[in-house]
Protein backbone atom coordinates (compact mmCIF):
# COMPACT_ATOMS: atom_id res chain seq x y z
CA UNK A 1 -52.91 -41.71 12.41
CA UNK A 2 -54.74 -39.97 15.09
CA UNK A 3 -51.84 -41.08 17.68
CA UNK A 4 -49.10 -39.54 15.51
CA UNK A 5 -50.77 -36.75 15.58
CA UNK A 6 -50.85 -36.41 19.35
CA UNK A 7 -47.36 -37.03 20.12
CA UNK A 8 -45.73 -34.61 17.35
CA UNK A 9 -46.57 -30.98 17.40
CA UNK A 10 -46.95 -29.30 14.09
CA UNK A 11 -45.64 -26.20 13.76
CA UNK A 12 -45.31 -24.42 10.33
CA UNK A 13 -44.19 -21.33 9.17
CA UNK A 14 -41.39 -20.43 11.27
CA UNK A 15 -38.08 -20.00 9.74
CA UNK A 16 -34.18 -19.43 11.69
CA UNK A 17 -33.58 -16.26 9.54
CA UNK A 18 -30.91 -14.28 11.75
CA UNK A 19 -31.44 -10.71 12.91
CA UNK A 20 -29.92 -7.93 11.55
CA UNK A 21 -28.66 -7.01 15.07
CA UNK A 22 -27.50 -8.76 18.16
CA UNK A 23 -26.47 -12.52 16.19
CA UNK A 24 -23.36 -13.36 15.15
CA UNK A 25 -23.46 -13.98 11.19
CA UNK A 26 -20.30 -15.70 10.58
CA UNK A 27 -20.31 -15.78 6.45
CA UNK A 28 -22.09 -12.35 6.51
CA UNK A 29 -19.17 -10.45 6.74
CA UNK A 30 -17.38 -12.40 4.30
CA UNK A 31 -20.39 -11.85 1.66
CA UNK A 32 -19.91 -8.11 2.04
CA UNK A 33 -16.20 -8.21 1.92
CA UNK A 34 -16.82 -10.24 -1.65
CA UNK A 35 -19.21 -7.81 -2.56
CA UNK A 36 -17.05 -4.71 -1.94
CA UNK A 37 -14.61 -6.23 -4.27
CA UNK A 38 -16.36 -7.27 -7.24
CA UNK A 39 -17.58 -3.87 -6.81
CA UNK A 40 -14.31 -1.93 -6.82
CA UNK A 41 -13.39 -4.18 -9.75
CA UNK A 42 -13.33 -2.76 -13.39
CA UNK A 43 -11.46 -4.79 -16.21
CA UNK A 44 -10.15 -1.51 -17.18
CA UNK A 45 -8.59 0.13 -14.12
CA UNK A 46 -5.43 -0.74 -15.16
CA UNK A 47 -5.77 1.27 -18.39
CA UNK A 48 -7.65 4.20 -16.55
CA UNK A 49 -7.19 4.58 -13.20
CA UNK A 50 -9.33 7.81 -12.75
CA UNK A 51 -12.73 6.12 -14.32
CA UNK A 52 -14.13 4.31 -11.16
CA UNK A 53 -13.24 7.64 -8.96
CA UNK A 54 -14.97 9.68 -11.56
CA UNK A 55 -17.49 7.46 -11.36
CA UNK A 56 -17.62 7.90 -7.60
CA UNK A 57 -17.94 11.70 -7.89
CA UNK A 58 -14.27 12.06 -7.23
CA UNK A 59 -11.56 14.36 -8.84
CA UNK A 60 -8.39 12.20 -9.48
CA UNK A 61 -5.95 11.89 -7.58
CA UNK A 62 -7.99 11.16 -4.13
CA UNK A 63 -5.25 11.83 -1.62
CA UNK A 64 -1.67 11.29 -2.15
CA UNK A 65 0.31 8.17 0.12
CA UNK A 66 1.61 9.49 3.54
CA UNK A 67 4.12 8.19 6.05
CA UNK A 68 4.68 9.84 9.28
CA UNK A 69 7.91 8.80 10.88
CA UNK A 70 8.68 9.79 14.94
CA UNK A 71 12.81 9.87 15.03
CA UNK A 72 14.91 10.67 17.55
CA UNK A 73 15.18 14.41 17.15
CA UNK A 74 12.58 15.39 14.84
CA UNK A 75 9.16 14.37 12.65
CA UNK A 76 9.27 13.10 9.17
CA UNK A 77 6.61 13.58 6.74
CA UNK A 78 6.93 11.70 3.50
CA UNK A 79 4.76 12.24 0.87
CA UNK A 80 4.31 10.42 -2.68
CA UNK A 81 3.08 13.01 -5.41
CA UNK A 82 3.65 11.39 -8.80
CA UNK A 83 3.16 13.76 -11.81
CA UNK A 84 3.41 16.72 -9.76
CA UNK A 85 5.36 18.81 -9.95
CA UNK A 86 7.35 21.06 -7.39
CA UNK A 87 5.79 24.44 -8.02
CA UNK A 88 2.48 23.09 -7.61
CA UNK A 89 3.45 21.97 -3.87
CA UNK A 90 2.74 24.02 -1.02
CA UNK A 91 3.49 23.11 2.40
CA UNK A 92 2.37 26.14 5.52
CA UNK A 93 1.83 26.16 8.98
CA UNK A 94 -1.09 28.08 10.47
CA UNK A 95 -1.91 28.45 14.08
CA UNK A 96 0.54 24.79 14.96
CA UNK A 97 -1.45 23.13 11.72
CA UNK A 98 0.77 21.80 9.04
CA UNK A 99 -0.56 21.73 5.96
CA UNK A 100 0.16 20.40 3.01
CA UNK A 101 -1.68 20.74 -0.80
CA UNK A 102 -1.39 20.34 -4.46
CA UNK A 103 -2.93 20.53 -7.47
CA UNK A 104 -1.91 18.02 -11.03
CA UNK A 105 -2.85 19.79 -13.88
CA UNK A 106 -2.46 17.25 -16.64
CA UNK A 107 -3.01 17.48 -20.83
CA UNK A 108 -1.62 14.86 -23.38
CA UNK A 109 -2.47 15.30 -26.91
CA UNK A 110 -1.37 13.49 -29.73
CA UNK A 111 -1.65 13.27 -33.34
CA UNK A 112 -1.82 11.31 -36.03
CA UNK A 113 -2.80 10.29 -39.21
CA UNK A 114 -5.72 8.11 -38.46
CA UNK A 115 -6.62 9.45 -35.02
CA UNK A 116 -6.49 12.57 -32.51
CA UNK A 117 -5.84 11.58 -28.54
CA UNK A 118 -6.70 14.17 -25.98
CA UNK A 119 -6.14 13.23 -22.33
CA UNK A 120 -6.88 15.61 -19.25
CA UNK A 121 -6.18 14.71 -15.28
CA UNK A 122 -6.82 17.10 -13.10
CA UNK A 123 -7.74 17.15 -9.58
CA UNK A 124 -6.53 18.93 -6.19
CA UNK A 125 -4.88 17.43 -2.56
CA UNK A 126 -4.90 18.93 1.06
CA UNK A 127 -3.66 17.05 4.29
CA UNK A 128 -3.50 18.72 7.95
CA UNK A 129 -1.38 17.40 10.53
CA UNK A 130 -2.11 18.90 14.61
CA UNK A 131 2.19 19.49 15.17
CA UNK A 132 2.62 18.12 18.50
CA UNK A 133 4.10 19.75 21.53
CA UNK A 134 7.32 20.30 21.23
CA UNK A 135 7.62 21.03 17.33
CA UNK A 136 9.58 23.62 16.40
CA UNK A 137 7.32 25.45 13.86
CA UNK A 138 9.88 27.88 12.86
CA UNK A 139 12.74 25.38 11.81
CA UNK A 140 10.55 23.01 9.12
CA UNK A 141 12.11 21.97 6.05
CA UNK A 142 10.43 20.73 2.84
CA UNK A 143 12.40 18.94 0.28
CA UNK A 144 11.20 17.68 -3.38
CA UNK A 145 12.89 15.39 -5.24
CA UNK A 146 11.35 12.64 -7.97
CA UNK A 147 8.21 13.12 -7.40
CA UNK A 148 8.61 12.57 -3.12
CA UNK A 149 8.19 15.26 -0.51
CA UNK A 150 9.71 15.06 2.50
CA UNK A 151 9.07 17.18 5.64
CA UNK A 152 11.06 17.54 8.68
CA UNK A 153 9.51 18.57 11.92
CA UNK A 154 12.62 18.89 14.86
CA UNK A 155 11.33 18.46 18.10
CA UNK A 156 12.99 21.23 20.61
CA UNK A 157 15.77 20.50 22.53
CA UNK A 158 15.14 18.70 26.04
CA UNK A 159 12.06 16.49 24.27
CA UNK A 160 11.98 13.26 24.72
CA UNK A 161 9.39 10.23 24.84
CA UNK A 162 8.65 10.15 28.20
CA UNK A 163 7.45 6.12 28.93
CA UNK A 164 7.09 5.01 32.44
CA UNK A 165 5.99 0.90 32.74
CA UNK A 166 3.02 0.52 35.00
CA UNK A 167 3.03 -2.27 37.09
CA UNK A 168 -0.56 -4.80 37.35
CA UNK A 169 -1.41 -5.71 40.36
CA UNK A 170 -3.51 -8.74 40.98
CA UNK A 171 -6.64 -8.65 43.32
């Protein structure tokens, strides 16, 4: 017994628990990615889609769905603003900053014999865009149809992408 002990160190206590910085955790992100959904995830969301923002501190809806679109002559801004309506759109330009907000101001009631339903939504959108050089502030158009507005930015005349390929050079 005493040779065994001689030729094997004993050494207790110390465990391999990663650091929080510096090693390279492969599952760890995975965990939190996990996490993050079963946190987002409410059996009723599809029922109420405002209860986990509220729940968040948030006014419903968050920000509305944006594309921005480079054409040939001009910028296209399309917006998705279901249950909003037209007159509560407004789209300005201030100092070569587009902006555009809104505001949904919904009530449903309805009644019946065995129960009263009261629903409110309410809640208020702004998004600034930076119009890049060669925007024509003066000529934008806003259009609303269905629930979609579209912007149109035209570039002025003479303004094109300017690309030039660089050429690597080995050393």
């Amino acid at each position: 017994m005493d040779d065994l002990q001689k030729t094997v160190p004993a050494k207790g206590g110390e465990s391999k628990v990663p650091a929080a910085s510096g090693e390279w955790t492969p599952f760890e992100s995975l965990r939190r990615e996990i996490d993050r959904i079963f946190d987002d995830f409410h059996p009723l969301d599809w029922r109420w889609p405002s209860m986990r923002r509220a729940a968040q501190g948030q006014n419903w809806p968050v920000a509305p769905a944006m594309d921005l679109v480079e054409r040939e002559g001009e910028y296209e801004i399309t917006a998705e603003l279901p249950g909003i309506e037209e007159k509560d759109v407004e789209v300005k330009v201030v100092n070569r900053m587009l902006t555009i907000s809104g505001e949904k101001n919904e009530q449903k009631e309805e009644k019946k014999k065995d129960y009263f339903l009261s629903e409110r939504r309410f809640g208020s959108f702004q998004r600034s865009f930076q119009l890049p050089d060669g925007a024509e502030a003066d000529k934008i158009e806003a259009h609303f149809s269905k629930g979609v507005l579209t912007v149109k930015v035209p570039k002025a005349a003479g303004v094109q992408k300017s690309e030039k390929k660089i050429s690597i050079k080995s050393s």
